[in-house]
Protein backbone atom coordinates (compact mmCIF):
# COMPACT_ATOMS: atom_id res chain seq x y z
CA UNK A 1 23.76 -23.34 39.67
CA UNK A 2 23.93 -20.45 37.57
CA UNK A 3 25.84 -17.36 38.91
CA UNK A 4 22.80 -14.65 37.55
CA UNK A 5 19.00 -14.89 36.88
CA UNK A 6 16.93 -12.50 35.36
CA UNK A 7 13.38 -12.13 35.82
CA UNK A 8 10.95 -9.99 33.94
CA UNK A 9 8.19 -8.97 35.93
CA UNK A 10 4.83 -7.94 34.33
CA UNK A 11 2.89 -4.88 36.32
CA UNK A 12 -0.35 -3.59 36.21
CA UNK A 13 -2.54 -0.75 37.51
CA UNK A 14 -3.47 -2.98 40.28
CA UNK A 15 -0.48 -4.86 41.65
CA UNK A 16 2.00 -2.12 41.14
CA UNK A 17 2.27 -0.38 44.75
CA UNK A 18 2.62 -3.87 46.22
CA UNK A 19 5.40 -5.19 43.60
CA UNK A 20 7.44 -2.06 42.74
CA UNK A 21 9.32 -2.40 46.15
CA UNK A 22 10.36 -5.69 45.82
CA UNK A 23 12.22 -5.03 42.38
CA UNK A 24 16.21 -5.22 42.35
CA UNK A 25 18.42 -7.73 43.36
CA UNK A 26 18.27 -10.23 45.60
CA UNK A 27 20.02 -13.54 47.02
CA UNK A 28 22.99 -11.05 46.93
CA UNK A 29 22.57 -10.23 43.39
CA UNK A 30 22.16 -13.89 41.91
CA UNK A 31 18.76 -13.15 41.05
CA UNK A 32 17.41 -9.43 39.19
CA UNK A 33 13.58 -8.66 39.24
CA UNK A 34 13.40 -6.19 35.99
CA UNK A 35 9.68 -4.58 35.38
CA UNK A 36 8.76 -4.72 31.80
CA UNK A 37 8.55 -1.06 30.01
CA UNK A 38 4.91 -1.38 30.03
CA UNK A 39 2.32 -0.63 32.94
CA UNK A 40 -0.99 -3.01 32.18
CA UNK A 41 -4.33 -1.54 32.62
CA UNK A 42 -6.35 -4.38 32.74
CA UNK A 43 -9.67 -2.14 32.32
CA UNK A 44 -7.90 -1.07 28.51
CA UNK A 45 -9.26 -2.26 25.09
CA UNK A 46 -6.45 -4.86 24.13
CA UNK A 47 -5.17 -5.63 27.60
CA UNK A 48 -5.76 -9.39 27.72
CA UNK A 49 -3.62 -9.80 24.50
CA UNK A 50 -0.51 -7.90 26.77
CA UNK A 51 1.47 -11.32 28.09
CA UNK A 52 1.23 -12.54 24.05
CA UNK A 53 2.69 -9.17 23.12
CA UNK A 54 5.77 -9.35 25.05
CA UNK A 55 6.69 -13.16 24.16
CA UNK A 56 9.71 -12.08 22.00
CA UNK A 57 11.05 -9.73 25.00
CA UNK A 58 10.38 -12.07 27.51
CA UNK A 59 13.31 -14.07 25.70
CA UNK A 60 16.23 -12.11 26.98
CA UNK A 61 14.75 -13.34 30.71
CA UNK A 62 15.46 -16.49 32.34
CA UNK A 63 11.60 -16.00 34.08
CA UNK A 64 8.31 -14.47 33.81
CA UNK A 65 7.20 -13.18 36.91
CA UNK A 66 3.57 -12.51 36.54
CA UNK A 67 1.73 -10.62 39.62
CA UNK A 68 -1.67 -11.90 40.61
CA UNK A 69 -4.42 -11.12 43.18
CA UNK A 70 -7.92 -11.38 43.32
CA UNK A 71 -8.93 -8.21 41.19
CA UNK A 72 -6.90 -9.57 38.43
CA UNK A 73 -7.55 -13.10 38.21
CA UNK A 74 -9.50 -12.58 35.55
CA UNK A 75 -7.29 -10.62 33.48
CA UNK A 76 -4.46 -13.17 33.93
CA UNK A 77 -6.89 -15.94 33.02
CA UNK A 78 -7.35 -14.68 30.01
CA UNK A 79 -4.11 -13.37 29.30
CA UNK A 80 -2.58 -16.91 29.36
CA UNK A 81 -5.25 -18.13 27.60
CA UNK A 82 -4.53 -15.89 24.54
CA UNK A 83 -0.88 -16.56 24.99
CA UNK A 84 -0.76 -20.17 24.94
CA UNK A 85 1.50 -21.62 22.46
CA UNK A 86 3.05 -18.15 21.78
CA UNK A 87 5.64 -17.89 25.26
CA UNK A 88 8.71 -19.75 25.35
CA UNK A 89 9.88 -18.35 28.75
CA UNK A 90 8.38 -19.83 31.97
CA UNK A 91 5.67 -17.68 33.82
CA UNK A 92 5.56 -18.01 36.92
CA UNK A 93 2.60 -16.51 39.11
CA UNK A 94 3.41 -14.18 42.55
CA UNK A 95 0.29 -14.74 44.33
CA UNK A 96 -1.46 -13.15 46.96
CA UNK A 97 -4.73 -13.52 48.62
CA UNK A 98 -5.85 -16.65 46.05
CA UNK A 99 -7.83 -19.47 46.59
CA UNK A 100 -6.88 -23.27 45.37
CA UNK A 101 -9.52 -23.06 42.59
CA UNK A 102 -7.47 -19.64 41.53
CA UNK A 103 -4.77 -21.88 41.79
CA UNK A 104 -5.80 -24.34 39.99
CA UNK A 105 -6.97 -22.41 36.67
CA UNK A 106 -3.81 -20.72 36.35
CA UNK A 107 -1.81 -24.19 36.34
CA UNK A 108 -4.23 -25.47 33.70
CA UNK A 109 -3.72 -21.97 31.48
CA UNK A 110 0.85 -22.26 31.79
CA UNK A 111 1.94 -21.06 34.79
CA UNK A 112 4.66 -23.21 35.29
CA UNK A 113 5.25 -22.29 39.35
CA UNK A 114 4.19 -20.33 42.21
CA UNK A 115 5.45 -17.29 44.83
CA UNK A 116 3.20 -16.34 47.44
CA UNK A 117 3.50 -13.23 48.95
CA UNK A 118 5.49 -12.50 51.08
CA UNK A 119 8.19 -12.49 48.28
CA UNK A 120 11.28 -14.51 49.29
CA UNK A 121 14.30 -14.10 47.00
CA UNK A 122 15.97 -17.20 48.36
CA UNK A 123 13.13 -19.53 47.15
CA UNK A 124 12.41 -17.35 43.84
CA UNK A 125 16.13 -17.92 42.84
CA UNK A 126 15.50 -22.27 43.24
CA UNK A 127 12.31 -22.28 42.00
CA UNK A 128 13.64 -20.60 38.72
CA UNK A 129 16.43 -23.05 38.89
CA UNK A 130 14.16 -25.71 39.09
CA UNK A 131 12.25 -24.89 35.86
CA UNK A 132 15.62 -23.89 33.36
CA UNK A 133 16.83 -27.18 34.72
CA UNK A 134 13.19 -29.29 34.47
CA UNK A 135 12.07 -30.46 30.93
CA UNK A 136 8.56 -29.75 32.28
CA UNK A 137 9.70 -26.26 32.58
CA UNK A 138 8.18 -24.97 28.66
CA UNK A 139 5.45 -24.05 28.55
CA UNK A 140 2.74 -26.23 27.57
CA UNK A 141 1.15 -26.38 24.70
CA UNK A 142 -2.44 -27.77 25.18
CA UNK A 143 -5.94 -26.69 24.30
CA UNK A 144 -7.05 -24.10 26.36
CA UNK A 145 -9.78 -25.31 29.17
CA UNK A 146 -12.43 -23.04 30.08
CA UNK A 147 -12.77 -20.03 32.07
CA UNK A 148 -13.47 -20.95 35.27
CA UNK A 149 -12.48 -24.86 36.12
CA UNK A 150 -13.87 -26.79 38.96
CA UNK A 151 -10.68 -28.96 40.93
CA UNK A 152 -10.38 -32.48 39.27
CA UNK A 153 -11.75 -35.58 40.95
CA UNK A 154 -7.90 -36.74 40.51
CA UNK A 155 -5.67 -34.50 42.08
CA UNK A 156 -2.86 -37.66 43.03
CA UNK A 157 -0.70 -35.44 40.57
CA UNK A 158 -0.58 -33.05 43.06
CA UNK A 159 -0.06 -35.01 46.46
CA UNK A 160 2.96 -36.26 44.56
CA UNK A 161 4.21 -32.93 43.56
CA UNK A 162 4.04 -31.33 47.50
CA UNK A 163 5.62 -34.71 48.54
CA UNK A 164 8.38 -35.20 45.66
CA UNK A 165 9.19 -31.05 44.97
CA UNK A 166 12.74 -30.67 44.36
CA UNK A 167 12.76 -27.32 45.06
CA UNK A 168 11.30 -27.83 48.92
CA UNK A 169 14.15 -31.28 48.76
CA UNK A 170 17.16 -28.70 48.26
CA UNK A 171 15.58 -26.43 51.19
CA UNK A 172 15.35 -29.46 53.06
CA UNK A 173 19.06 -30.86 52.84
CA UNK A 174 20.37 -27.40 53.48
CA UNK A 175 17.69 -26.00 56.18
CA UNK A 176 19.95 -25.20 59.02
CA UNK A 177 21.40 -22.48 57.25
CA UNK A 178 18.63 -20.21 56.24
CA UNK A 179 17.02 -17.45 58.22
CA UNK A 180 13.57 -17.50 59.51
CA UNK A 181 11.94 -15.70 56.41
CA UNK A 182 13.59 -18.63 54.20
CA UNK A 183 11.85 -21.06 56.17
CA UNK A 184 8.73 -19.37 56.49
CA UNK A 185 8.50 -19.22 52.36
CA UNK A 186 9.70 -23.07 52.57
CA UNK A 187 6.48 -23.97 55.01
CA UNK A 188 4.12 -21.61 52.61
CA UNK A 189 5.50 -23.50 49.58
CA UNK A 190 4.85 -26.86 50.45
CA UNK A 191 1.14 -25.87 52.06
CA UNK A 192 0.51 -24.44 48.24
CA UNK A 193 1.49 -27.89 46.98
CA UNK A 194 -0.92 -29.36 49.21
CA UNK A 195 -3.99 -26.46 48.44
CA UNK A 196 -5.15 -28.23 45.32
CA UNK A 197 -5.31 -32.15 46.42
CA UNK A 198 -7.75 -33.98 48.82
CA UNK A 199 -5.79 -33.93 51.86
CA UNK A 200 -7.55 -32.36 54.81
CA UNK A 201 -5.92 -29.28 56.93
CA UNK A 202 -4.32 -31.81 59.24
CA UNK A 203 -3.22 -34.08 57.27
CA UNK A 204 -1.23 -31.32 54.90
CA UNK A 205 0.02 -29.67 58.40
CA UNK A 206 0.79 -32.78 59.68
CA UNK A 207 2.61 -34.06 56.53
CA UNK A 208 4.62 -30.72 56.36
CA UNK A 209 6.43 -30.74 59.69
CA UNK A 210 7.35 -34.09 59.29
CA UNK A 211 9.32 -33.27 56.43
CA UNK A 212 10.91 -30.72 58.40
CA UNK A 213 11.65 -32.59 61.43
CA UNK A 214 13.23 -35.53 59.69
CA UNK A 215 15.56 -33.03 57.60
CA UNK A 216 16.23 -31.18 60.86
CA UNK A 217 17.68 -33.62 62.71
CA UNK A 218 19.38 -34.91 59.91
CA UNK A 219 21.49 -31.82 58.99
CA UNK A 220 22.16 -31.54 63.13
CA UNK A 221 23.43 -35.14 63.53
CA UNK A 222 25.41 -34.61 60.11
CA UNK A 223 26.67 -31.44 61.63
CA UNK A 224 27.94 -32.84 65.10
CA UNK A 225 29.20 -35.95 63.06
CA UNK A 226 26.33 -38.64 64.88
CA UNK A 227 26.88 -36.93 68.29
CA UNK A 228 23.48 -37.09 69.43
CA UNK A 229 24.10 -35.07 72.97
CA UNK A 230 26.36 -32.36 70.87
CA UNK A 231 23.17 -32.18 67.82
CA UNK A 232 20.51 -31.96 70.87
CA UNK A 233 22.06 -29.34 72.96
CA UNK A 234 22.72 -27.23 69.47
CA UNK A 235 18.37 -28.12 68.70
CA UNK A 236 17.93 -26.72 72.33
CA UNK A 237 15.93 -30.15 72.78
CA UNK A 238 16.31 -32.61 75.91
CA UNK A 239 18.43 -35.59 74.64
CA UNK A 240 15.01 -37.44 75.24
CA UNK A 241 13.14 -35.90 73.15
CA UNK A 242 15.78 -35.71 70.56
CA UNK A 243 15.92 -39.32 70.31
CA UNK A 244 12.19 -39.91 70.20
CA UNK A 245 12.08 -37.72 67.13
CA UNK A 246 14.80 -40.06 65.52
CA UNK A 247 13.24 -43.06 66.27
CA UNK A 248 9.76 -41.23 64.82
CA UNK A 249 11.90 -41.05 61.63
CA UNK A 250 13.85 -43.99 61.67
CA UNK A 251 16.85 -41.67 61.97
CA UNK A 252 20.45 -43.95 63.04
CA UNK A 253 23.14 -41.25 63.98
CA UNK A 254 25.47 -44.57 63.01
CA UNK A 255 26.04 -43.48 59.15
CA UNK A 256 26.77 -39.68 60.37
CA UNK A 257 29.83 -40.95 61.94
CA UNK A 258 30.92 -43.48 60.11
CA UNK A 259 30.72 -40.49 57.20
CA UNK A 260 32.43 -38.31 59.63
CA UNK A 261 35.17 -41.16 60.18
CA UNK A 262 35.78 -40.95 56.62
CA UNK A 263 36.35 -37.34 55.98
CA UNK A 264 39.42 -37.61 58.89
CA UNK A 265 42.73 -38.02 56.84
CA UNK A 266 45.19 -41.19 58.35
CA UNK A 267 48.23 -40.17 60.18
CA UNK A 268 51.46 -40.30 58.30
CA UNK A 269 53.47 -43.69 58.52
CA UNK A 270 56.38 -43.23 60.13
CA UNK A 271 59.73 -43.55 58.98
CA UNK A 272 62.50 -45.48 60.85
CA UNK A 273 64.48 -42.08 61.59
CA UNK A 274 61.33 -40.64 63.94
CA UNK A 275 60.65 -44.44 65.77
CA UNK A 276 60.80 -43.62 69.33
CA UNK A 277 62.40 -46.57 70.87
CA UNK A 278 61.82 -47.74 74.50
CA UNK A 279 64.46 -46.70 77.50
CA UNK A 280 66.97 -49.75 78.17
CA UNK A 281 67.11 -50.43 82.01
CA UNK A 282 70.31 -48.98 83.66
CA UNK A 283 72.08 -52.08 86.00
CA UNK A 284 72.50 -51.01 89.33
CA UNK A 285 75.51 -52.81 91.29
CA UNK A 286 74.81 -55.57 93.93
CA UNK A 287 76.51 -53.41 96.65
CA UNK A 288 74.10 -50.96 96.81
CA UNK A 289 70.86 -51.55 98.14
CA UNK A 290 68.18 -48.83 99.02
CA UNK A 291 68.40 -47.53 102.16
CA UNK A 292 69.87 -45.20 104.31
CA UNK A 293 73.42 -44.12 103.44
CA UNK A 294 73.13 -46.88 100.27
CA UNK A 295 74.52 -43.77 97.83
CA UNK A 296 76.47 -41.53 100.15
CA UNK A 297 79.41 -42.58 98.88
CA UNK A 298 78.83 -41.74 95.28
CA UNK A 299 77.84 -37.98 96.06
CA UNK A 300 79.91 -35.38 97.65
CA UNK A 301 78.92 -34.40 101.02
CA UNK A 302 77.46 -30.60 101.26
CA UNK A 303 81.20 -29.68 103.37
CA UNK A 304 83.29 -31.34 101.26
């Protein structure tokens, strides 16, 4: 994992006030959101052609973070369609307020990834990971689609791509130690996976908290090595319940301890020098029998 990203982030007239605060660092400086030197008016002669003019700068940057709501779907629809072929850095697209067709058309035009909005640093800094590290992450070179695309009859790419995301796997193996806002980005990323496919509501939901029960109660039983009572009193569950949602899962807490066995180093072999050997009985004469007055005679009396 590298120890610095950089970001480039592309503003315009209409998405500055809600992007300009999150610029900086973040993920305690292992990720830097830099605005470009240029302020887009998307209502200006020339303005689609503004993504295609920065190619060469966006260079220097690991990512492109391009801003886009509502009023300027349009403009970034046609700014990645001019662009195609022309960007060697991955864009990826910091949503807000779009629907899955919006969605949609900007994955056909290059965007290589998504942020919604709320911005979360946390899952900005593995997505970007994910794409350096991804040969899918260049952008593609393909003929340009038109405007405005209906969703495909076959969307089984993306059912595949909410269920097998690498990105939502690493939150997954690693979810008991991030904060509430880190899992709140994890649950909106894997419902945007889900926003272009057939599934229904439910079935999305449904599939969603699944994955985050079954990595839950993994990372607790791997954390209290297999003790279920320990793991269930940490989940603030009844041990009941706890073990229905391992049996939901076909979760053994057998492996967690057998792993935890493992990571216990043997004790030291002894040496002959620190044997303890056992106490030799002491032979007690014939004569003297327990009883009263049996050892007088071997003790001085308290007068004498």
């Amino acid at each position: 994992m590298r120890e610095r990203l950089d970001c480039a982030v592309l503003l315009t007239r209409c998405t500055e006030e809600w992007v300009q605060p999150l610029l900086g660092q973040h993920g305690g400086g292992r990720l830097h959101l830099h605005a470009l030197d240029v302020v887009i008016d998307i209502d200006a002669d020339g303005a689609s052609g503004a993504l295609g003019s920065v190619a060469m700068t966006l260079r220097r940057h690991d990512a492109c973070l391009l801003p886009v709501s509502p009023s300027t779907l349009s403009w970034a629809r046609t700014s990645l369609s001019l662009a195609t072929g022309r960007l060697h850095t991955p864009v990826m697209a910091l949503v807000r307020d779009l629907t899955a067709a919006g969605l949609h058309d900007l994955h056909e035009l290059g965007v290589a990834d998504f942020l919604r909005d709320p911005f979360c640093g946390h899952e900005a800094r593995v997505r970007i990971e994910r794409l350096l590290d991804a040969p899918r992450a260049a952008v593609r070179a393909r003929a340009v689609p038109s405007a405005v695309a209906e969703a495909p009859a076959d969307t089984a790419y993306a059912t595949s791509r909410a269920e097998f995301d690498p990105a939502l796997d690493q939150v997954c193996e690693s979810i008991m130690d991030h904060d509430g806002s880190a899992l709140e980005a994890y649950a909106i990323a894997a419902a945007s996976r889900s926003a272009v496919s057939r599934e229904s509501f439910r079935e999305a939901k449904s599939r969603v908290i699944e994955r985050f029960e079954r990595a839950y109660i993994s990372a607790a039983l791997g954390r209290h090595a297999g003790n279920i009572a320990m793991a269930a009193r940490a989940a603030q569950k009844h041990r009941r319940a706890f073990w229905a949602l391992m049996r939901k899962h076909d979760i053994d807490a057998a492996p967690y301890r057998l792993q935890a066995a493992a990571s216990v180093p043997p004790l030291p072999e002894r040496s002959p020098g620190n044997i303890v050997r056992p106490i030799q009985p002491v032979a007690v004469p014939t004569g003297l029998r327990p009883g009263a007055g049996a050892y007088s005679g071997l003790f001085p009396s308290p007068g004498g």
